[in-house]
PDB file of N, CA and C in Angstrom:
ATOM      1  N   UNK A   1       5.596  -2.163  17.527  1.00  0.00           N
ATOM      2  CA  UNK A   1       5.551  -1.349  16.352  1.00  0.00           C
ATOM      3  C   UNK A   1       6.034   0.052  16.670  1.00  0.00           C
ATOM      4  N   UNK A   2       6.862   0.279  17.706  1.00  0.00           N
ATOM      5  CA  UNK A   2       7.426   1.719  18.407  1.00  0.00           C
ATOM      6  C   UNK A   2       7.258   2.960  17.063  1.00  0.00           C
ATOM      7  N   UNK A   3       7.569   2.742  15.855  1.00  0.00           N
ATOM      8  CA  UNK A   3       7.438   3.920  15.282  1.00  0.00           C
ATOM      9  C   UNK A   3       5.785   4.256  14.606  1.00  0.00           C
ATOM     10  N   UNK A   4       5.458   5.870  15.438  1.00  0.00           N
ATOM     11  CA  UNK A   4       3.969   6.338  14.718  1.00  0.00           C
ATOM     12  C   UNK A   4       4.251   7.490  13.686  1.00  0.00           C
ATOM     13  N   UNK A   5       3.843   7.332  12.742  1.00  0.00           N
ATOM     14  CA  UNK A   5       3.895   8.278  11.406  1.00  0.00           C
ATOM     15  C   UNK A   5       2.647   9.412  11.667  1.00  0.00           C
ATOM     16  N   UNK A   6       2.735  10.442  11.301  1.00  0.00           N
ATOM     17  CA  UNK A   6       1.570  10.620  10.603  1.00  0.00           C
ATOM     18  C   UNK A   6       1.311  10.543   8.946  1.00  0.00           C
ATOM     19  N   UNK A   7       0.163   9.453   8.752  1.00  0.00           N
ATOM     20  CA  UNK A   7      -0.243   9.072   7.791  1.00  0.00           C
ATOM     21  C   UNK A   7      -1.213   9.979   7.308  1.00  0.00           C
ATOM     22  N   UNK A   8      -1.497  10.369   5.863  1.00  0.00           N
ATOM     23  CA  UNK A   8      -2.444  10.937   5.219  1.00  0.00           C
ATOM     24  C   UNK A   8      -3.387  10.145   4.807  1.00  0.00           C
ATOM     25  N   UNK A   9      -4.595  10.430   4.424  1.00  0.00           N
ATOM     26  CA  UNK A   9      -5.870   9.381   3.534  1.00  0.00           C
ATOM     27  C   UNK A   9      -5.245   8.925   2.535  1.00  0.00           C
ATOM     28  N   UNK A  10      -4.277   9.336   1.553  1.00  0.00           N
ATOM     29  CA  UNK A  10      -3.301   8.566   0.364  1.00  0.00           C
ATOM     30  C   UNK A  10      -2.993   7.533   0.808  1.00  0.00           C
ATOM     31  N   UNK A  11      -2.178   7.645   2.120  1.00  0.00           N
ATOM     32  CA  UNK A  11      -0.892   6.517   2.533  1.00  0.00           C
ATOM     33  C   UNK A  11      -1.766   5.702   3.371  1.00  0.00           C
ATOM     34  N   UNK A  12      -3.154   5.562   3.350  1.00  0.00           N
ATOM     35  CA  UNK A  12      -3.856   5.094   4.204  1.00  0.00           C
ATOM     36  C   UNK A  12      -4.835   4.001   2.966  1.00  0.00           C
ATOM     37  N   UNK A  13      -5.056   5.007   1.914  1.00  0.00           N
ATOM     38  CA  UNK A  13      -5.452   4.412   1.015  1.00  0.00           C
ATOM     39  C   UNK A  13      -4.552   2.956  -0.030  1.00  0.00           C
ATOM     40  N   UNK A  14      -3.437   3.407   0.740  1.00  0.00           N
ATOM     41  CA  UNK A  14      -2.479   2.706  -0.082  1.00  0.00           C
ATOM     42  C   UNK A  14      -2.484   1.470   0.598  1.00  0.00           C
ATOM     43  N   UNK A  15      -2.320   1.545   2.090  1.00  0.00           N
ATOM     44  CA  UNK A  15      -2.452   0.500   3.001  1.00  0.00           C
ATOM     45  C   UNK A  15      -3.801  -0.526   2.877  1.00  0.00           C
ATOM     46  N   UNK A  16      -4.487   0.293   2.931  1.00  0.00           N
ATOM     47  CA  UNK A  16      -5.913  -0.553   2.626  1.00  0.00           C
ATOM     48  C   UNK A  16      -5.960  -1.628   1.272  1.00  0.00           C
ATOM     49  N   UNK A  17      -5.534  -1.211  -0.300  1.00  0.00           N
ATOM     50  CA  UNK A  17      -5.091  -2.143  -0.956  1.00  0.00           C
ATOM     51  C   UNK A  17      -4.012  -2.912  -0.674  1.00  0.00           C
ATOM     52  N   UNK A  18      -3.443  -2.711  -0.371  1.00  0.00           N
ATOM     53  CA  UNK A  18      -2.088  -3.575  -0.221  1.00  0.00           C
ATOM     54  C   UNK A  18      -2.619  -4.458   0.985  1.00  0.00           C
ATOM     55  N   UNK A  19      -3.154  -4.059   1.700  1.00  0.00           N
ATOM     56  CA  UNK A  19      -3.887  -5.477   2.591  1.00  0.00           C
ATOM     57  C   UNK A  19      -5.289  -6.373   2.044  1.00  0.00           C
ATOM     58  N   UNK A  20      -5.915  -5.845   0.895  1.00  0.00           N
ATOM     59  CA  UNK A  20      -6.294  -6.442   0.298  1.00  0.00           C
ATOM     60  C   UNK A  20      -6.619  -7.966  -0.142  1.00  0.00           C
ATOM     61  N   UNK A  21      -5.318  -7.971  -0.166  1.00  0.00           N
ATOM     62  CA  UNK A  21      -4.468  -9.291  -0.795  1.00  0.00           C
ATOM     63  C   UNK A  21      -2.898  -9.092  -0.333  1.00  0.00           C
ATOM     64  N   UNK A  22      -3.040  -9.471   1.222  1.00  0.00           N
ATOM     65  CA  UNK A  22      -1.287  -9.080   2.100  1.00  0.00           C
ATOM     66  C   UNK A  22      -0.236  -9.824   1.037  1.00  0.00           C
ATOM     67  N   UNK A  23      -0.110 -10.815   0.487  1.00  0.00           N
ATOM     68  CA  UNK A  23       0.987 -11.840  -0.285  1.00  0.00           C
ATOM     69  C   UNK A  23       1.187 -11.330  -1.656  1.00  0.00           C
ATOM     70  N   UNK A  24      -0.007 -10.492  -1.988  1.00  0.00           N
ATOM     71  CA  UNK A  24       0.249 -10.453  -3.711  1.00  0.00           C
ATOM     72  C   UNK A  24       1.431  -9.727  -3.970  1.00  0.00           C
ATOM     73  N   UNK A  25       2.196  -9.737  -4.872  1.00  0.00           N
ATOM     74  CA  UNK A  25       2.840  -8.959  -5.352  1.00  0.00           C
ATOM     75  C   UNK A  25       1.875  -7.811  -6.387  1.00  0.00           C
ATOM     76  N   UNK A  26       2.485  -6.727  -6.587  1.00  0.00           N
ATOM     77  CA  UNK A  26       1.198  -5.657  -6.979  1.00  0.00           C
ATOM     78  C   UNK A  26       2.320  -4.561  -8.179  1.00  0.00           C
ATOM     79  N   UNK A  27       1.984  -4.523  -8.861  1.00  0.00           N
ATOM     80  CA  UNK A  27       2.790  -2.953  -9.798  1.00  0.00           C
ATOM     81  C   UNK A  27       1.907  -2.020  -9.347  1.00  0.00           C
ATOM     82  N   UNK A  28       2.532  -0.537  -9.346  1.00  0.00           N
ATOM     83  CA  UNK A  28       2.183   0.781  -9.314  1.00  0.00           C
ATOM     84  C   UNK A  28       1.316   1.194 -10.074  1.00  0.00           C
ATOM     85  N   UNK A  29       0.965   0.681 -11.435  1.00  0.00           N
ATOM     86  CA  UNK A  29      -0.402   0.945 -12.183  1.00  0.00           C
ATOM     87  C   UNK A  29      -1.213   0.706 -11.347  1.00  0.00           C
ATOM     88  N   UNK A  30      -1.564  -0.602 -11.105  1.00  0.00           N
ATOM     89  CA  UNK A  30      -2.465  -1.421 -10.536  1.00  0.00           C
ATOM     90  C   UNK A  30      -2.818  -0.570  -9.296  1.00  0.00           C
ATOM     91  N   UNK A  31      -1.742  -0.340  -8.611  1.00  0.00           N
ATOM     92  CA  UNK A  31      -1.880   0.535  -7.262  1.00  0.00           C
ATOM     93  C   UNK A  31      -2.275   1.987  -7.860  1.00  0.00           C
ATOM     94  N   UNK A  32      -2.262   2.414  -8.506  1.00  0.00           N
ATOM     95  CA  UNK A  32      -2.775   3.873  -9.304  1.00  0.00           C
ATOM     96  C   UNK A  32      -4.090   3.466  -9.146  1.00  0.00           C
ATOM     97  N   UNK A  33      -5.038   2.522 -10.241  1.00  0.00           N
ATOM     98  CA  UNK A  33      -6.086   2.461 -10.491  1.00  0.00           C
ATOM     99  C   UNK A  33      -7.322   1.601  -9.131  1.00  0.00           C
ATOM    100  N   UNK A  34      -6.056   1.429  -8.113  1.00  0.00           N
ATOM    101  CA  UNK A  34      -7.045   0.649  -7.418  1.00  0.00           C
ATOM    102  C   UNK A  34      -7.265   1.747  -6.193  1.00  0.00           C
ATOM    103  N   UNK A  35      -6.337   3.125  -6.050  1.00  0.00           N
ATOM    104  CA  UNK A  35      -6.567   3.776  -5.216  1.00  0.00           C
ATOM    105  C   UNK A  35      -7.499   5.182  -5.521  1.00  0.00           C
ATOM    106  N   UNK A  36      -6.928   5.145  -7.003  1.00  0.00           N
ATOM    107  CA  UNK A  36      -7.175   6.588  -7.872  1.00  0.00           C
ATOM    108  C   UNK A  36      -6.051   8.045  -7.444  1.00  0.00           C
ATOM    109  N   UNK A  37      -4.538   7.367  -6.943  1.00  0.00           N
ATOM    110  CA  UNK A  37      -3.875   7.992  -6.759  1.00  0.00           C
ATOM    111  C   UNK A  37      -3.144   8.311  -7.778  1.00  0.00           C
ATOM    112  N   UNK A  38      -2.161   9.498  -8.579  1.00  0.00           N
ATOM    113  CA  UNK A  38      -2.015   9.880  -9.330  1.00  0.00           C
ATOM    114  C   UNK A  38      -0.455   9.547  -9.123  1.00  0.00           C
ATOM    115  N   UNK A  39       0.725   8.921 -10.269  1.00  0.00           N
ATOM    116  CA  UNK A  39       2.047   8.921  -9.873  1.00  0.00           C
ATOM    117  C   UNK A  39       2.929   9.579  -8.671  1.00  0.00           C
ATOM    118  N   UNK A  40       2.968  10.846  -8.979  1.00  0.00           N
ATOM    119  CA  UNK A  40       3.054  12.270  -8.433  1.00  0.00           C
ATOM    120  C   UNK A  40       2.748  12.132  -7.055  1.00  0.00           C
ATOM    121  N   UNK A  41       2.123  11.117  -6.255  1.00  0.00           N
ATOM    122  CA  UNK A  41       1.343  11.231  -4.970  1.00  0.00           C
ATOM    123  C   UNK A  41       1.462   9.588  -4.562  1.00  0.00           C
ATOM    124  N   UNK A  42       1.758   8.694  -5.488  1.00  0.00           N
ATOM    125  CA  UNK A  42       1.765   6.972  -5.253  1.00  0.00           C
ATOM    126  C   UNK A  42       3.246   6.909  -5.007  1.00  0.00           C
ATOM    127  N   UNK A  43       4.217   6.920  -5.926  1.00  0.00           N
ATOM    128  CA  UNK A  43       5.668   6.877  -6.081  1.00  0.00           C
ATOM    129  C   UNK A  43       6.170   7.417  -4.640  1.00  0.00           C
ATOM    130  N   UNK A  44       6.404   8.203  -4.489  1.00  0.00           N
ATOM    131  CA  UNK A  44       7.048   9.033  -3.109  1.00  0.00           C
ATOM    132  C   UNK A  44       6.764   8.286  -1.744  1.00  0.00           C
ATOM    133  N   UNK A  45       5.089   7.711  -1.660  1.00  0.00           N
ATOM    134  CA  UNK A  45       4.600   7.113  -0.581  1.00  0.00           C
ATOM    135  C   UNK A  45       5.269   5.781  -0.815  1.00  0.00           C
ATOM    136  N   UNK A  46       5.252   5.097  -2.203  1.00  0.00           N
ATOM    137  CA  UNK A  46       6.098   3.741  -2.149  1.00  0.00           C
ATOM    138  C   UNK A  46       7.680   3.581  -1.881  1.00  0.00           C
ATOM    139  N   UNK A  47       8.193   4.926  -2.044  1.00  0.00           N
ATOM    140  CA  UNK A  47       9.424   4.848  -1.610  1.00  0.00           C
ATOM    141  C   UNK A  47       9.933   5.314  -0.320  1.00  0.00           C
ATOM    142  N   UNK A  48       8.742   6.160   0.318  1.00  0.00           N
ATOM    143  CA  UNK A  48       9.053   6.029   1.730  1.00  0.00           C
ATOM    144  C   UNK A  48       8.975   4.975   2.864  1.00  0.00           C
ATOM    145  N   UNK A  49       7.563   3.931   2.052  1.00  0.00           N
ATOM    146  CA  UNK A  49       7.579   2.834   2.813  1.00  0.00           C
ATOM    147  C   UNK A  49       8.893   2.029   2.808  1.00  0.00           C
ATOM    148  N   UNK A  50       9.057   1.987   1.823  1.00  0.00           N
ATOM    149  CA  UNK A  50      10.488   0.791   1.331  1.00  0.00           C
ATOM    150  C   UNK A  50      11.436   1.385   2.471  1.00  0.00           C
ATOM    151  N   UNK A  51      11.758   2.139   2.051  1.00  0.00           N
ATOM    152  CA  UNK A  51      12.876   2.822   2.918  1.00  0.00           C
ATOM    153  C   UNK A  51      12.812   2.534   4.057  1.00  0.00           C
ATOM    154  N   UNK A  52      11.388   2.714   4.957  1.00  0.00           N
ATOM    155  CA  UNK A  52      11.202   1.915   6.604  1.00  0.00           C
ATOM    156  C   UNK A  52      11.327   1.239   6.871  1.00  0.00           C
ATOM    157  N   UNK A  53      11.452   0.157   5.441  1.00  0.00           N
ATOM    158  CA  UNK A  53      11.596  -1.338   5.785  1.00  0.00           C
ATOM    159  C   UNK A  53      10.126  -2.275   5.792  1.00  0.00           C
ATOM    160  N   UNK A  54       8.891  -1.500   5.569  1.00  0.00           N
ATOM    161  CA  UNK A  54       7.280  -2.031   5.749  1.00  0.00           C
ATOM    162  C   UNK A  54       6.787  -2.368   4.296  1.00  0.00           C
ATOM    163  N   UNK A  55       7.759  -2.306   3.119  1.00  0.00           N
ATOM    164  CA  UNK A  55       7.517  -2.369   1.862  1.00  0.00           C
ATOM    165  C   UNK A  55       8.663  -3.267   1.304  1.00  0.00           C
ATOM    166  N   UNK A  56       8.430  -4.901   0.631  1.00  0.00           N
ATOM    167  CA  UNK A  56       9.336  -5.320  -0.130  1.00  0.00           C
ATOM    168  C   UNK A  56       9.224  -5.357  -1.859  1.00  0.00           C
ATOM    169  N   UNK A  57      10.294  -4.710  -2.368  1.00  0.00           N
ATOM    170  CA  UNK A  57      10.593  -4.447  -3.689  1.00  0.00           C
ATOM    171  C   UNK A  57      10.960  -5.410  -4.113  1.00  0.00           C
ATOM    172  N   UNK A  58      10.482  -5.837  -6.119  1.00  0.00           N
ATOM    173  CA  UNK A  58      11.076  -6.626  -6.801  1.00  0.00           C
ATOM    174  C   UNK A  58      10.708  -6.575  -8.289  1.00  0.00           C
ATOM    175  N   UNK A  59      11.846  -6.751  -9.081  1.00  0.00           N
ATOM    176  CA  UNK A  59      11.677  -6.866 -10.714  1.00  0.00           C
ATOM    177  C   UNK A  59      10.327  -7.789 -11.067  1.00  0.00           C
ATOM    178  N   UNK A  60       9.733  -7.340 -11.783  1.00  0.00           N
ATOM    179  CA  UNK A  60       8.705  -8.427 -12.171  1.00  0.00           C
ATOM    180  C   UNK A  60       9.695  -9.797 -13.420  1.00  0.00           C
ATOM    181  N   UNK A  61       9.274 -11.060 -13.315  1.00  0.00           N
ATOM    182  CA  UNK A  61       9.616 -11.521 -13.912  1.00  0.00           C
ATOM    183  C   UNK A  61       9.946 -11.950 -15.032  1.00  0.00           C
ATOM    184  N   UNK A  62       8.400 -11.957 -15.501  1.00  0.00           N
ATOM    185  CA  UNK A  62       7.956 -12.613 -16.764  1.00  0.00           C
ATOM    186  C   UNK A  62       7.222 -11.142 -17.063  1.00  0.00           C
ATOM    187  N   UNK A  63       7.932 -10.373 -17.891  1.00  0.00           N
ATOM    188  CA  UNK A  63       7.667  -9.688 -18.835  1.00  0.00           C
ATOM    189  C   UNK A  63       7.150  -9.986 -20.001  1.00  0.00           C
ATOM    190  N   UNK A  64       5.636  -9.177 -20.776  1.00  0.00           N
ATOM    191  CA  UNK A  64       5.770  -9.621 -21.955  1.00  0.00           C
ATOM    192  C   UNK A  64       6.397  -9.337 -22.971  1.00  0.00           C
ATOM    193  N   UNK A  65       6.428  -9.545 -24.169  1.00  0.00           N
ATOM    194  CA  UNK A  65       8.079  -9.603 -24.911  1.00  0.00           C
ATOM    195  C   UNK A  65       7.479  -7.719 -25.654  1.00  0.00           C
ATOM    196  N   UNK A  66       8.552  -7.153 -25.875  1.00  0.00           N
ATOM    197  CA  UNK A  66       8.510  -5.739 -26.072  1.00  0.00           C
ATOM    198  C   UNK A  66       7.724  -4.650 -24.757  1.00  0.00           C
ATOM    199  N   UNK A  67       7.894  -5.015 -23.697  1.00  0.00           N
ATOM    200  CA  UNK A  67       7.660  -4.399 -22.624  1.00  0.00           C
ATOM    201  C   UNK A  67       8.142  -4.423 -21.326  1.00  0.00           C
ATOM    202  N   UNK A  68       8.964  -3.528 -21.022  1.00  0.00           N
ATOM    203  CA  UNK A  68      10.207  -3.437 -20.193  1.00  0.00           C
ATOM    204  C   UNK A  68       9.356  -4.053 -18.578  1.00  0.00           C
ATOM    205  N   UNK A  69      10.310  -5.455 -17.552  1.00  0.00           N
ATOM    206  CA  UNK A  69       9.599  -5.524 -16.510  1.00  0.00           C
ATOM    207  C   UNK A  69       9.010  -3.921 -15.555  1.00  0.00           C
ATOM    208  N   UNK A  70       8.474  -4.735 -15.046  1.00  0.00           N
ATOM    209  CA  UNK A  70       7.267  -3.646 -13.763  1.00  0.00           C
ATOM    210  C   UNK A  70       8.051  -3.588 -12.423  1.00  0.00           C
ATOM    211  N   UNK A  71       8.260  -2.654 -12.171  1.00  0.00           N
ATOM    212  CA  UNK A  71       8.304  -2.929 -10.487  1.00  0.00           C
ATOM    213  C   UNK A  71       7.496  -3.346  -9.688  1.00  0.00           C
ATOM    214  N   UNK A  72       7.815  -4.609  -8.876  1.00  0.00           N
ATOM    215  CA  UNK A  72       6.429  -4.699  -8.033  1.00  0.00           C
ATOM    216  C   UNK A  72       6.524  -4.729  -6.515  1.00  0.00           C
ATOM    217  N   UNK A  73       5.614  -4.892  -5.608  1.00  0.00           N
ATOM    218  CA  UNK A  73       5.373  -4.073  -4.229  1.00  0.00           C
ATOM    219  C   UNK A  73       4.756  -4.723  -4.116  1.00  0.00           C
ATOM    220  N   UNK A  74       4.742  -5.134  -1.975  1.00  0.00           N
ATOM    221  CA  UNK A  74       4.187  -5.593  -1.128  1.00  0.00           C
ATOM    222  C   UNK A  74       4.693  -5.617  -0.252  1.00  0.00           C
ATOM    223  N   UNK A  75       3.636  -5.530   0.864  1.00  0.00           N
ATOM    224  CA  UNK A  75       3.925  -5.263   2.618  1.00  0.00           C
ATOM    225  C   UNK A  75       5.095  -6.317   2.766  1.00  0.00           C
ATOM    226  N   UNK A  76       5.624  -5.771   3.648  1.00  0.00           N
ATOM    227  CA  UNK A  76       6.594  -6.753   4.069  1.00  0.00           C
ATOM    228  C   UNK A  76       6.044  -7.702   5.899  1.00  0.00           C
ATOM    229  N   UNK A  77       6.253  -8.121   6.102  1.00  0.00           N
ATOM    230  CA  UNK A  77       5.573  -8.785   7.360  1.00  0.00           C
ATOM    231  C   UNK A  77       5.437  -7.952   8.319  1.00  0.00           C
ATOM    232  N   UNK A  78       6.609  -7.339   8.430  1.00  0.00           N
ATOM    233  CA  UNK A  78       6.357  -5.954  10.181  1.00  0.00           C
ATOM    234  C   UNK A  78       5.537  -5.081   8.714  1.00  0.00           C
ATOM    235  N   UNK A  79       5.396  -4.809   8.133  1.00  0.00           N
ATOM    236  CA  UNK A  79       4.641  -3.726   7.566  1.00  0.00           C
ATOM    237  C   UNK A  79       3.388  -3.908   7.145  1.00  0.00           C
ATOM    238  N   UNK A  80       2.807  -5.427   7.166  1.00  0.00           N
ATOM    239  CA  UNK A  80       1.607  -5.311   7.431  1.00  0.00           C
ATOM    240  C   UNK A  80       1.022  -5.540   8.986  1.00  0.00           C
ATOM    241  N   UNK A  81       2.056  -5.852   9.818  1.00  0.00           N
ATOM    242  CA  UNK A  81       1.333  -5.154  11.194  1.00  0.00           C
ATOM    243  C   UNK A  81       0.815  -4.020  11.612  1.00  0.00           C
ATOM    244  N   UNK A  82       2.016  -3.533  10.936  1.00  0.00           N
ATOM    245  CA  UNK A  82       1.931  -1.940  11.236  1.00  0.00           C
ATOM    246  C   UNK A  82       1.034  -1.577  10.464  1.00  0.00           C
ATOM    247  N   UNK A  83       0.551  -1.702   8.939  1.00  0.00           N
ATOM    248  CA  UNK A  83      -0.099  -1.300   8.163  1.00  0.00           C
ATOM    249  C   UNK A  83      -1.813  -1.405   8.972  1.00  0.00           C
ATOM    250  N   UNK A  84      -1.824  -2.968   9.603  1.00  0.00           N
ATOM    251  CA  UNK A  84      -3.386  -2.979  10.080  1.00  0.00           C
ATOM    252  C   UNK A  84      -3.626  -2.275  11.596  1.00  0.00           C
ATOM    253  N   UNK A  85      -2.821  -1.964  11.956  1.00  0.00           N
ATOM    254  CA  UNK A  85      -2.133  -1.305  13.757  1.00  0.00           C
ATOM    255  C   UNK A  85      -2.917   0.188  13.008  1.00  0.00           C
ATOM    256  N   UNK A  86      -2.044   1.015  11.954  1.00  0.00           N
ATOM    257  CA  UNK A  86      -2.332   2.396  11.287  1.00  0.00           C
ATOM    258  C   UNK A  86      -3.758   2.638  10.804  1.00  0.00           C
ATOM    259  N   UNK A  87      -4.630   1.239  10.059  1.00  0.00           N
ATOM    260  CA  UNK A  87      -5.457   1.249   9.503  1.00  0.00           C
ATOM    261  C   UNK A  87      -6.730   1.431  11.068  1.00  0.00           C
ATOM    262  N   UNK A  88      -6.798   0.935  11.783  1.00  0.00           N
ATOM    263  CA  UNK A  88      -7.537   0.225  13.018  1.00  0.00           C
ATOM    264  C   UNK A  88      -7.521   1.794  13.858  1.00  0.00           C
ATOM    265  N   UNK A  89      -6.171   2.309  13.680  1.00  0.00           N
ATOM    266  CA  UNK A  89      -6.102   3.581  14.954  1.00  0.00           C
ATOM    267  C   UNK A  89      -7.050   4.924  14.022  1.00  0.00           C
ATOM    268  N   UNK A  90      -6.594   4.894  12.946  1.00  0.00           N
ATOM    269  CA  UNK A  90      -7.501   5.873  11.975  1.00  0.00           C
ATOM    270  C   UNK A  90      -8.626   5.656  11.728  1.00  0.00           C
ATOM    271  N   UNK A  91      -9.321   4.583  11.549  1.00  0.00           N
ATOM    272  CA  UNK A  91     -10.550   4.367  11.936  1.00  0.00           C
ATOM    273  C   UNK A  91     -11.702   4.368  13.080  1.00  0.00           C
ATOM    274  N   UNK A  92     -10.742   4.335  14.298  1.00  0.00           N
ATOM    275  CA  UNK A  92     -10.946   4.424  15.625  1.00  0.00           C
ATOM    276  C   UNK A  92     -11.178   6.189  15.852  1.00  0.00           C
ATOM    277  N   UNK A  93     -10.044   6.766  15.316  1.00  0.00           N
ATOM    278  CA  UNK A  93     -10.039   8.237  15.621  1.00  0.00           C
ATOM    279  C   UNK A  93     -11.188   8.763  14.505  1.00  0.00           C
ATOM    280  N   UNK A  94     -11.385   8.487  13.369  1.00  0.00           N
ATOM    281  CA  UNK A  94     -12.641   8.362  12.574  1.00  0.00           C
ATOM    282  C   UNK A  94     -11.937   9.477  11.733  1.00  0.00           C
ATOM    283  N   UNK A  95     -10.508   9.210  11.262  1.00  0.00           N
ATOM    284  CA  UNK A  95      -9.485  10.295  10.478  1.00  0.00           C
ATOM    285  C   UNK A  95     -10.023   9.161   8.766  1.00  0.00           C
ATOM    286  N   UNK A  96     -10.253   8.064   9.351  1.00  0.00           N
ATOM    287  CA  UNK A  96     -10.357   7.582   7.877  1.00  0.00           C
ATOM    288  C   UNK A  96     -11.820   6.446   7.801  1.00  0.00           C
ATOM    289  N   UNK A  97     -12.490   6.336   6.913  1.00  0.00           N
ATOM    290  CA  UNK A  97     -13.320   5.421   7.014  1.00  0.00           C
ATOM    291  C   UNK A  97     -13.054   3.904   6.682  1.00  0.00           C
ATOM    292  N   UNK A  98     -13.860   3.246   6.595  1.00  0.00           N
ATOM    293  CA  UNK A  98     -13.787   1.581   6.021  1.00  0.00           C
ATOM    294  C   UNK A  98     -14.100   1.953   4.591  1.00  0.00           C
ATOM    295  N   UNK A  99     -13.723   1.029   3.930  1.00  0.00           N
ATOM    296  CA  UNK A  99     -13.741   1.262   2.516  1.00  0.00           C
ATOM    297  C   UNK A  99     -15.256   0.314   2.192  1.00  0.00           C
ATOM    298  N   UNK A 100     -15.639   0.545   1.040  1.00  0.00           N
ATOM    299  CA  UNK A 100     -17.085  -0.276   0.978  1.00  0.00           C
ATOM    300  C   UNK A 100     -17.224  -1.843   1.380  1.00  0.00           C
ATOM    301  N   UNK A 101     -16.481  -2.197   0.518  1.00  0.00           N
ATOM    302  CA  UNK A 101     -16.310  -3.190   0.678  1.00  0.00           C
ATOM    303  C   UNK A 101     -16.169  -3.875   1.976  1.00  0.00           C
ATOM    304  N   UNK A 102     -15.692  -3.313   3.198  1.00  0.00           N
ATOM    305  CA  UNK A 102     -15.258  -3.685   4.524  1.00  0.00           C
ATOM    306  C   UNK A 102     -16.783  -3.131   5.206  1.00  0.00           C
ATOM    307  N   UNK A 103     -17.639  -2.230   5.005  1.00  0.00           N
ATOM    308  CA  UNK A 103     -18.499  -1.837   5.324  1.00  0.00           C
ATOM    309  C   UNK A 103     -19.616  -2.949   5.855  1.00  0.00           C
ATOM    310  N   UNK A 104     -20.224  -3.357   7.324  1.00  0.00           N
ATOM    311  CA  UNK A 104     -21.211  -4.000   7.267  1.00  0.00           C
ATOM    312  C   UNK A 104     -22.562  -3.994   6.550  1.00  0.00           C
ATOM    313  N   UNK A 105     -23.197  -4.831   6.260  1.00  0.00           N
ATOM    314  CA  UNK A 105     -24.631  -4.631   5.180  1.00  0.00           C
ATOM    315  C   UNK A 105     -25.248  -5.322   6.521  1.00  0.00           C
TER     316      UNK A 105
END
């Protein structure tokens, strides 16, 4: 995984859903409301991933009728290595926590 970023709690937060469910395909709403990241701060991080190559892009298909398709997003295979490699080292350094859900009871 030779390349290290520095990642913010956003782009960390982003990682954490998107491993969620590694296969799903996902729209940017969805990724808005599941991070509580605001366009302005989601968009930029999804297009820097793409660009690395750790993010695969695609038209949504099945649109419903009077509503233009979605873009949708998901790790790409080296990018969810890297994604759980980023998630594991920030947690280790204690830059980010486990999310509840991952939390032991």
């Amino acid at each position: 995984m030779g390349i290290r970023l520095r990642n913010s709690r956003q782009t960390l937060l982003l990682l954490e859903a998107f491993l969620s469910n590694p296969s799903h395909w996902i729209h940017g709403y969805a990724l808005s409301q599941a991070t509580d990241l605001a366009s302005g701060t989601l968009y930029p991080i999804l297009m820097r991933l793409e660009k690395l190559g750790w993010l695969e892009t695609r038209w949504e298909q099945d649109s419903k009728p009077g509503r233009p398709p979605r873009h949708l997003y998901r790790l790409s295979a080296n990018g969810r290595e890297w994604a759980r490699a980023e998630l594991r080292a920030a947690r280790e350094s204690r830059f980010f926590r486990q999310s509840a859900s991952e939390v032991p009871r």
